[in-house]
C-alpha atoms as a PDB file:
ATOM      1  CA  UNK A   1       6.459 -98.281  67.101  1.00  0.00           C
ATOM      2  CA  UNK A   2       6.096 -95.407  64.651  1.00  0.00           C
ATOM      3  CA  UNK A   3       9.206 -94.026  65.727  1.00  0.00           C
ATOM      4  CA  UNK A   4      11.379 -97.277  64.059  1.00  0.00           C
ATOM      5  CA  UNK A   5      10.174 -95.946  60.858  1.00  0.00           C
ATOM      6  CA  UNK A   6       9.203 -92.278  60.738  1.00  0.00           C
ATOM      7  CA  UNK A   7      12.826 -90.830  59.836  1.00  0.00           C
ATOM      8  CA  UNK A   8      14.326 -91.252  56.623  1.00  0.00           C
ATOM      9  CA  UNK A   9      16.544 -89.187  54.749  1.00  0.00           C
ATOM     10  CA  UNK A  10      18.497 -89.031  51.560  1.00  0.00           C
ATOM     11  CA  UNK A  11      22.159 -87.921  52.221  1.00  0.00           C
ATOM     12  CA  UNK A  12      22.886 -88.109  48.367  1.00  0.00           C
ATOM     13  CA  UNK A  13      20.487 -85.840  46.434  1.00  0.00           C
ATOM     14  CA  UNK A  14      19.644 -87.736  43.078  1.00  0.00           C
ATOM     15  CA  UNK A  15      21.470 -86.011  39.877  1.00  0.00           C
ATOM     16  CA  UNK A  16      18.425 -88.405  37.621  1.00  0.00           C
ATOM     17  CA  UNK A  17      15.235 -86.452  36.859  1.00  0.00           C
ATOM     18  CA  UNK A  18      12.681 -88.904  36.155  1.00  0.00           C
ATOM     19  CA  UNK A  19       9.518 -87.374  34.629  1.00  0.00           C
ATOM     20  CA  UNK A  20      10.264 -83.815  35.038  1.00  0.00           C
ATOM     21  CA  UNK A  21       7.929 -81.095  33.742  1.00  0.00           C
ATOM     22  CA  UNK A  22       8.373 -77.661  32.672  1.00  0.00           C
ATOM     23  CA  UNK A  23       6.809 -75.767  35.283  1.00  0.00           C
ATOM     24  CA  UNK A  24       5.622 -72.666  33.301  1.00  0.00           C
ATOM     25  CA  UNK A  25       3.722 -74.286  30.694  1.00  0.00           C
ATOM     26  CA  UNK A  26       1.359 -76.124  33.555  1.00  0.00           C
ATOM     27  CA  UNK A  27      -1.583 -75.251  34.939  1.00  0.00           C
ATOM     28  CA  UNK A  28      -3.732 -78.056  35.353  1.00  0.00           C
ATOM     29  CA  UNK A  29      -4.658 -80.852  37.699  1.00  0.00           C
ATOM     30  CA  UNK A  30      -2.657 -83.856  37.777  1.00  0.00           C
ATOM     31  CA  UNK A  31      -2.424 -87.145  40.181  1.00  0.00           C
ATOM     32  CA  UNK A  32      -4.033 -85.100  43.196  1.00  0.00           C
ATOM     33  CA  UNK A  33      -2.243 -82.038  42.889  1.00  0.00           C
ATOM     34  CA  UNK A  34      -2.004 -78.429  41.178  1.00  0.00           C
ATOM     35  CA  UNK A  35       0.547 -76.508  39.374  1.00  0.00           C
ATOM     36  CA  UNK A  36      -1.143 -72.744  39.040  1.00  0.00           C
ATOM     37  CA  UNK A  37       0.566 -69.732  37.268  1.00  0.00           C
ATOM     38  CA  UNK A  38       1.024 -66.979  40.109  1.00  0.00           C
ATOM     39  CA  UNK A  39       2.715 -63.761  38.851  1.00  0.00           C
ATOM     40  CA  UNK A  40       3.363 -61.351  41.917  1.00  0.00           C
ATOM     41  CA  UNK A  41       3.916 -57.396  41.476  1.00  0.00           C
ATOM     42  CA  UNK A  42       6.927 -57.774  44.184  1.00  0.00           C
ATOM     43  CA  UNK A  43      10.143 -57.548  42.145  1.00  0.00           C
ATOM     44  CA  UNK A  44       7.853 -58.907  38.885  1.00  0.00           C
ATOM     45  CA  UNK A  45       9.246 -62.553  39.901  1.00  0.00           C
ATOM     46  CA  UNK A  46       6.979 -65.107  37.931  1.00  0.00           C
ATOM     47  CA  UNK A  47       5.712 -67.696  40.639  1.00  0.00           C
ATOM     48  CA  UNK A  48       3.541 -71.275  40.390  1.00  0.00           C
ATOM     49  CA  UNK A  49       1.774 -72.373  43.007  1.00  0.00           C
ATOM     50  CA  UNK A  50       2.070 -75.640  44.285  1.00  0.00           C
ATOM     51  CA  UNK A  51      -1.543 -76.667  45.596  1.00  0.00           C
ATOM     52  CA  UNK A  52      -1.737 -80.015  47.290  1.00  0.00           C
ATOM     53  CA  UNK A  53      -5.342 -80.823  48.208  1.00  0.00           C
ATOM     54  CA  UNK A  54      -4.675 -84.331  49.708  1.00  0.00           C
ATOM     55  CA  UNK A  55      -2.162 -83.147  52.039  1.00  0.00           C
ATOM     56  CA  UNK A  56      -3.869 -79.386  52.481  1.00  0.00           C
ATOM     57  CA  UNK A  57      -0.423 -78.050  50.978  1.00  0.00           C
ATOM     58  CA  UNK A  58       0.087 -74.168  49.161  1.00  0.00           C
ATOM     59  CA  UNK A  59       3.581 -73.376  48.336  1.00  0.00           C
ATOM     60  CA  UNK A  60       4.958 -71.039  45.841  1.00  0.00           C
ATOM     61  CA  UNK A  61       7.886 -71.921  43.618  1.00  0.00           C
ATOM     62  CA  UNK A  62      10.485 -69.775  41.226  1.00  0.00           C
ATOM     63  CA  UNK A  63       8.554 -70.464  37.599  1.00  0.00           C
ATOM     64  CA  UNK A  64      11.741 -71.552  36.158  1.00  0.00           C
ATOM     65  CA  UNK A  65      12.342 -74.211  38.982  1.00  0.00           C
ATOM     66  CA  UNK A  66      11.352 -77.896  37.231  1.00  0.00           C
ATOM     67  CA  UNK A  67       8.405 -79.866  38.672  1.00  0.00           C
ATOM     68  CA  UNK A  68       8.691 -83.651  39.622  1.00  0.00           C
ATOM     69  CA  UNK A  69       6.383 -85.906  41.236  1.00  0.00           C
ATOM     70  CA  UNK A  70       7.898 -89.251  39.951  1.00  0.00           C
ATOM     71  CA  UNK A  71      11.435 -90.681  40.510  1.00  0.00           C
ATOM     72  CA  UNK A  72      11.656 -89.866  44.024  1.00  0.00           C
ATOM     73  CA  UNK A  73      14.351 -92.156  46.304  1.00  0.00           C
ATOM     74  CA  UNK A  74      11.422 -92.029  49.307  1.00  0.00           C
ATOM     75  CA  UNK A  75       8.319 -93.860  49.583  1.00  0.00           C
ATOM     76  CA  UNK A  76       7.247 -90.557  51.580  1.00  0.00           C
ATOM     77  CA  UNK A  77       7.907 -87.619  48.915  1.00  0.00           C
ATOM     78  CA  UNK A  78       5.317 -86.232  47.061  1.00  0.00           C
ATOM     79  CA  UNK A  79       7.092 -83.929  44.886  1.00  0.00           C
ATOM     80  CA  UNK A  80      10.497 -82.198  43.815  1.00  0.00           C
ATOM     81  CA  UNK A  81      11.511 -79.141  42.548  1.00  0.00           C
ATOM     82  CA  UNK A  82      14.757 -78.309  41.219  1.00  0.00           C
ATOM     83  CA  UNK A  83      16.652 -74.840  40.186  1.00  0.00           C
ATOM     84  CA  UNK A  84      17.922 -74.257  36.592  1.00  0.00           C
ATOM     85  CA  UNK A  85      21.486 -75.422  35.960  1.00  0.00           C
ATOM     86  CA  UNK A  86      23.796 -72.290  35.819  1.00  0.00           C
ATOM     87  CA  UNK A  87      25.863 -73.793  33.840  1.00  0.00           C
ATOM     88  CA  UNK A  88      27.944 -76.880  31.918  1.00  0.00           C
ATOM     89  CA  UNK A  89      30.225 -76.751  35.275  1.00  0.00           C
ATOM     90  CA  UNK A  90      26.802 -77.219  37.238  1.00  0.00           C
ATOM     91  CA  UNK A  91      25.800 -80.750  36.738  1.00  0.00           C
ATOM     92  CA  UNK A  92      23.540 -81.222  39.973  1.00  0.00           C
ATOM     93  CA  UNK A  93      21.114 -79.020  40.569  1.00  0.00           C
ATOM     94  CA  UNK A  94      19.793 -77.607  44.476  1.00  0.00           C
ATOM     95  CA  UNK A  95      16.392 -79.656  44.990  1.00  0.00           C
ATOM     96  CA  UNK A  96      13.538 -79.126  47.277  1.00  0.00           C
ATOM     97  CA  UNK A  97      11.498 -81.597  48.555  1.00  0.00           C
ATOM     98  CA  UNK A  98       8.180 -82.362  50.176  1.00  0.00           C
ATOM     99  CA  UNK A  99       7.413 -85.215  51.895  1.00  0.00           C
ATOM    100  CA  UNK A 100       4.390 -86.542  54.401  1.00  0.00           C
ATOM    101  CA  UNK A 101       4.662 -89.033  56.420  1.00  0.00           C
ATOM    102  CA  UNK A 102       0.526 -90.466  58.477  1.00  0.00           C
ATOM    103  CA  UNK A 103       0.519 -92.135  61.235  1.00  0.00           C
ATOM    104  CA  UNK A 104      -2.205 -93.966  63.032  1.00  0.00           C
ATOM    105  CA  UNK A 105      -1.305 -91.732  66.321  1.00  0.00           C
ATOM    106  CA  UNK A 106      -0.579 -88.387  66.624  1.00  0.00           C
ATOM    107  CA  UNK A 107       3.127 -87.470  66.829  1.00  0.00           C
ATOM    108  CA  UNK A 108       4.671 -85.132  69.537  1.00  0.00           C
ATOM    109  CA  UNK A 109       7.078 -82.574  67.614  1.00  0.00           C
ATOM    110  CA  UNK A 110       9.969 -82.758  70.312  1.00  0.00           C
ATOM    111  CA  UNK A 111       9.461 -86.985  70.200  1.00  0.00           C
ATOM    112  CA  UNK A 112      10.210 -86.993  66.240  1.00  0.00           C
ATOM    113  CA  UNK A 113      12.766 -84.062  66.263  1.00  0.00           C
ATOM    114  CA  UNK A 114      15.041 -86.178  69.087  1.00  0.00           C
ATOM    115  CA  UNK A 115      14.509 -88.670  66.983  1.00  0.00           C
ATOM    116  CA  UNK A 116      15.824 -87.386  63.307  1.00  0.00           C
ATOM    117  CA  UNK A 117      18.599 -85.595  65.578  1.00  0.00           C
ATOM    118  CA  UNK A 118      19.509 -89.030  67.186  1.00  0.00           C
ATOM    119  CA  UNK A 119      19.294 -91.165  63.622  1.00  0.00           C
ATOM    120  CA  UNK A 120      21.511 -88.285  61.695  1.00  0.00           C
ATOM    121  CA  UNK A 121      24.032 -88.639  64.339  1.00  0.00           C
ATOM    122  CA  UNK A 122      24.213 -91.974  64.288  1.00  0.00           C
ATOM    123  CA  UNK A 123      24.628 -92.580  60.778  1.00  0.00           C
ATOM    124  CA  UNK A 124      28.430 -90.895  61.007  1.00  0.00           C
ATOM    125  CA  UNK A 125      28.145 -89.221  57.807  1.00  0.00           C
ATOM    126  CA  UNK A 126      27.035 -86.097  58.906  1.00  0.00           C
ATOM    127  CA  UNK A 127      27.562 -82.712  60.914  1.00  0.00           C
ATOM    128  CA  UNK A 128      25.258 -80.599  62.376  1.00  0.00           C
ATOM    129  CA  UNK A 129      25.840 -76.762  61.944  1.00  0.00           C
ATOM    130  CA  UNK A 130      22.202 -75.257  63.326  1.00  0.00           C
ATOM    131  CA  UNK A 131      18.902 -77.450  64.902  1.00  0.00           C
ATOM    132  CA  UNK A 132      16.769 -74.687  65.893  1.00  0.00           C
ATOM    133  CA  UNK A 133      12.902 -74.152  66.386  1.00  0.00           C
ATOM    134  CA  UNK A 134      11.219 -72.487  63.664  1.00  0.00           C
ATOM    135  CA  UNK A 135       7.515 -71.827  63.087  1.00  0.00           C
ATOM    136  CA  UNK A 136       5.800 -73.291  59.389  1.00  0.00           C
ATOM    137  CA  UNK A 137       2.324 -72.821  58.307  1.00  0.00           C
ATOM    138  CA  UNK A 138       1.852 -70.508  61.709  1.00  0.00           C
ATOM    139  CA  UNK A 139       2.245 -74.316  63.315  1.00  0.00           C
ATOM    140  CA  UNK A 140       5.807 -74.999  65.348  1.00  0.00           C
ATOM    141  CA  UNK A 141       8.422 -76.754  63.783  1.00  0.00           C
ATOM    142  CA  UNK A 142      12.203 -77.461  63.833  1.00  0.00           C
ATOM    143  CA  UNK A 143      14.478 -76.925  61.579  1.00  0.00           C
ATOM    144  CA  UNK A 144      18.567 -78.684  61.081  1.00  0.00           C
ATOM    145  CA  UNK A 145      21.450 -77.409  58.826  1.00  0.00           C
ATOM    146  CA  UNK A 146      23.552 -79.982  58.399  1.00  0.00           C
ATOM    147  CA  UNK A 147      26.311 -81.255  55.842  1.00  0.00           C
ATOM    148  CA  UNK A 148      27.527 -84.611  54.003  1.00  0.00           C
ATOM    149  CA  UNK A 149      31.437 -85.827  54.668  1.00  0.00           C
ATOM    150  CA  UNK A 150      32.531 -86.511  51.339  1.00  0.00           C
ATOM    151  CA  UNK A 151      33.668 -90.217  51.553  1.00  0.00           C
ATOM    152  CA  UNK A 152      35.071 -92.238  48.537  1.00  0.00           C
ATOM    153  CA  UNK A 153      31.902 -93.225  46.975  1.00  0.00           C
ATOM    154  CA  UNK A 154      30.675 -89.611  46.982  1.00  0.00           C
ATOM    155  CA  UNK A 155      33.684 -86.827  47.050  1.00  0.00           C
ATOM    156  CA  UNK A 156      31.171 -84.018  47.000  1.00  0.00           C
ATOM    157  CA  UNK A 157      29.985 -82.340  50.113  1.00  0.00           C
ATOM    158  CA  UNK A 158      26.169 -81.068  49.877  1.00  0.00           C
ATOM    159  CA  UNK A 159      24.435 -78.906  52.454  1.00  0.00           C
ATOM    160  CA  UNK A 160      21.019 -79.845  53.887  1.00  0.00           C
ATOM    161  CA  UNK A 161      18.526 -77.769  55.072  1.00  0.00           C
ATOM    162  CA  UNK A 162      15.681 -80.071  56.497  1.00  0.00           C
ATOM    163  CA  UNK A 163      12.578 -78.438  58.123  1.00  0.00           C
ATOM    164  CA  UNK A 164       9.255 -80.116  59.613  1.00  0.00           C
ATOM    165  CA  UNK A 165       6.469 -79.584  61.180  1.00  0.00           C
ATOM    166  CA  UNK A 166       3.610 -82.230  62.896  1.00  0.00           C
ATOM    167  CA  UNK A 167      -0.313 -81.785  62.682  1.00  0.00           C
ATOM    168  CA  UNK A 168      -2.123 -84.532  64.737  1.00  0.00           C
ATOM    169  CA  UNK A 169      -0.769 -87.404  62.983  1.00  0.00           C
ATOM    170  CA  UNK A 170       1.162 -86.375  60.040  1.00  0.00           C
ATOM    171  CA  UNK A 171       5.024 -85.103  59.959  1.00  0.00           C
ATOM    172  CA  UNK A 172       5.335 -82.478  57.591  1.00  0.00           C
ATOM    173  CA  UNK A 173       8.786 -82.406  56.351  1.00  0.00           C
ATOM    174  CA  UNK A 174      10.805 -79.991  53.824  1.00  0.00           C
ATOM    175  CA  UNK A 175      14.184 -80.379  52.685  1.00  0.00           C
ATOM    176  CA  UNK A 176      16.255 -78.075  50.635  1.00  0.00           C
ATOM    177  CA  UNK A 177      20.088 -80.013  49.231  1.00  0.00           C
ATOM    178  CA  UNK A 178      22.415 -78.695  47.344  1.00  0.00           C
ATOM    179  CA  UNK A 179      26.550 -78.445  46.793  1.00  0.00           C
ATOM    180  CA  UNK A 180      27.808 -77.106  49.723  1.00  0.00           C
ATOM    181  CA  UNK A 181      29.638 -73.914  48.084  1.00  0.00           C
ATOM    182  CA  UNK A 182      26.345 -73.107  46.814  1.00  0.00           C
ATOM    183  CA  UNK A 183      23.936 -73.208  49.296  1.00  0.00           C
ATOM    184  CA  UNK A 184      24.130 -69.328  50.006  1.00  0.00           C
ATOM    185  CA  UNK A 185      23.549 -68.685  46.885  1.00  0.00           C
ATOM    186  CA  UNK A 186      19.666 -70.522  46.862  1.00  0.00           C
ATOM    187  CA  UNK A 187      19.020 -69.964  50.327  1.00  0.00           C
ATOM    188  CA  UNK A 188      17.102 -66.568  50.180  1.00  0.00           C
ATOM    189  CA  UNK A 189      14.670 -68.224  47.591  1.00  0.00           C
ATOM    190  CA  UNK A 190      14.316 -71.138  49.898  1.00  0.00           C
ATOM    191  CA  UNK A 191      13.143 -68.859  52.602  1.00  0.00           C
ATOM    192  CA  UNK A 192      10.683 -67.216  50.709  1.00  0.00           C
ATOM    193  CA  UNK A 193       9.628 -70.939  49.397  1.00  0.00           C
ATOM    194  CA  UNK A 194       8.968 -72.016  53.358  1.00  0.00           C
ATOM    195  CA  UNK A 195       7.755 -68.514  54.103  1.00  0.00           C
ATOM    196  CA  UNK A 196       4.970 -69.379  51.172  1.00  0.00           C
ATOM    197  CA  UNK A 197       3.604 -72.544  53.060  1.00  0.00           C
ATOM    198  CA  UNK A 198       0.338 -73.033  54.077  1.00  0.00           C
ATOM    199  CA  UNK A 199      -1.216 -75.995  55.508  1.00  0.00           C
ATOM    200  CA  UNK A 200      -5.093 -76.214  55.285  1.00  0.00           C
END
């Protein structure tokens, strides 16, 4: 049963960055994927572009955002990026991931989005602010706000913004973490990172 298997999620984002890469000074293929310079006239922000070919993904990334593809806690991610520190009282940075998960049937949306809802819940170390459809890639998707109850093994409280989509038999699945008090403050650049998506 796919459905024993499809959903996991990191509640702790990792503060270890194993084989990061400055992102401006790629632009090259590497282990199936591309990391392309992409400077926009809008607002003069410097951009890469995340190109996937394996997966069909195009996203576009902040060029001072750092690149990971190794050293990820889930079998299913294929890469990490993660925002410059502000500063020396800023030891964990907000992290976006991208993960893809194939199955040998095709997945209905609602069937895996009961199901994340439904294995969240039950894991008690979570709350729920916003679950709400949401289209990605022009394809429909669902998208959950929720936060971690600091506990004694981890006092800090991070906000989760996880977002997915299914094609056929894949689960398409996007997840932005970060410090609770400062998820406002990446949340517009997360938009325009999901906005960015294409799926080919």
């Amino acid at each position: 049963m796919w459905a024993s298997a499809a959903f996991q999620i990191e509640i702790t984002p990792q503060t270890v960055l194993a084989a990061e890469q400055a992102v401006p000074s790629m632009n090259k293929t590497n282990f199936g994927y591309q990391l392309e310079s992409n400077v926009t006239d809008r607002n003069t922000i410097n951009e890469i572009a995340y190109k996937n070919p394996q997966h069909g993904i195009i996203m576009l990334f902040p060029s001072n955002w750092t690149f990971s593809s190794s050293g990820l806690p889930e079998y299913n991610q294929i890469a990490a990026f993660y925002a410059p520190l502000q500063n020396l009282s800023d030891p964990i940075p907000a992290r976006f991931t991208i993960a893809v998960m194939s199955y040998e049937q095709n997945i209905p949306l609602k069937e895996f989005t009961n199901m994340t809802i439904s294995s969240l819940n039950q894991t008690g170390q979570i709350m729920i602010s916003s679950s709400d459809p949401i289209s990605l890639a022009g394809r429909p998707g669902h998208q959950l706000v929720f936060s971690t109850l600091p506990n004694m093994g981890n006092p800090i409280s991070f906000e989760i913004l996880h977002s997915w989509t299914v094609i056929d038999n894949k689960i398409y699945v996007f997840q932005y973490s970060v410090e609770s008090a400062k998820f406002d403050t990446y949340l517009p650049t997360v938009k325009h990172i999901l906005e960015s998506l294409r799926i080919e």
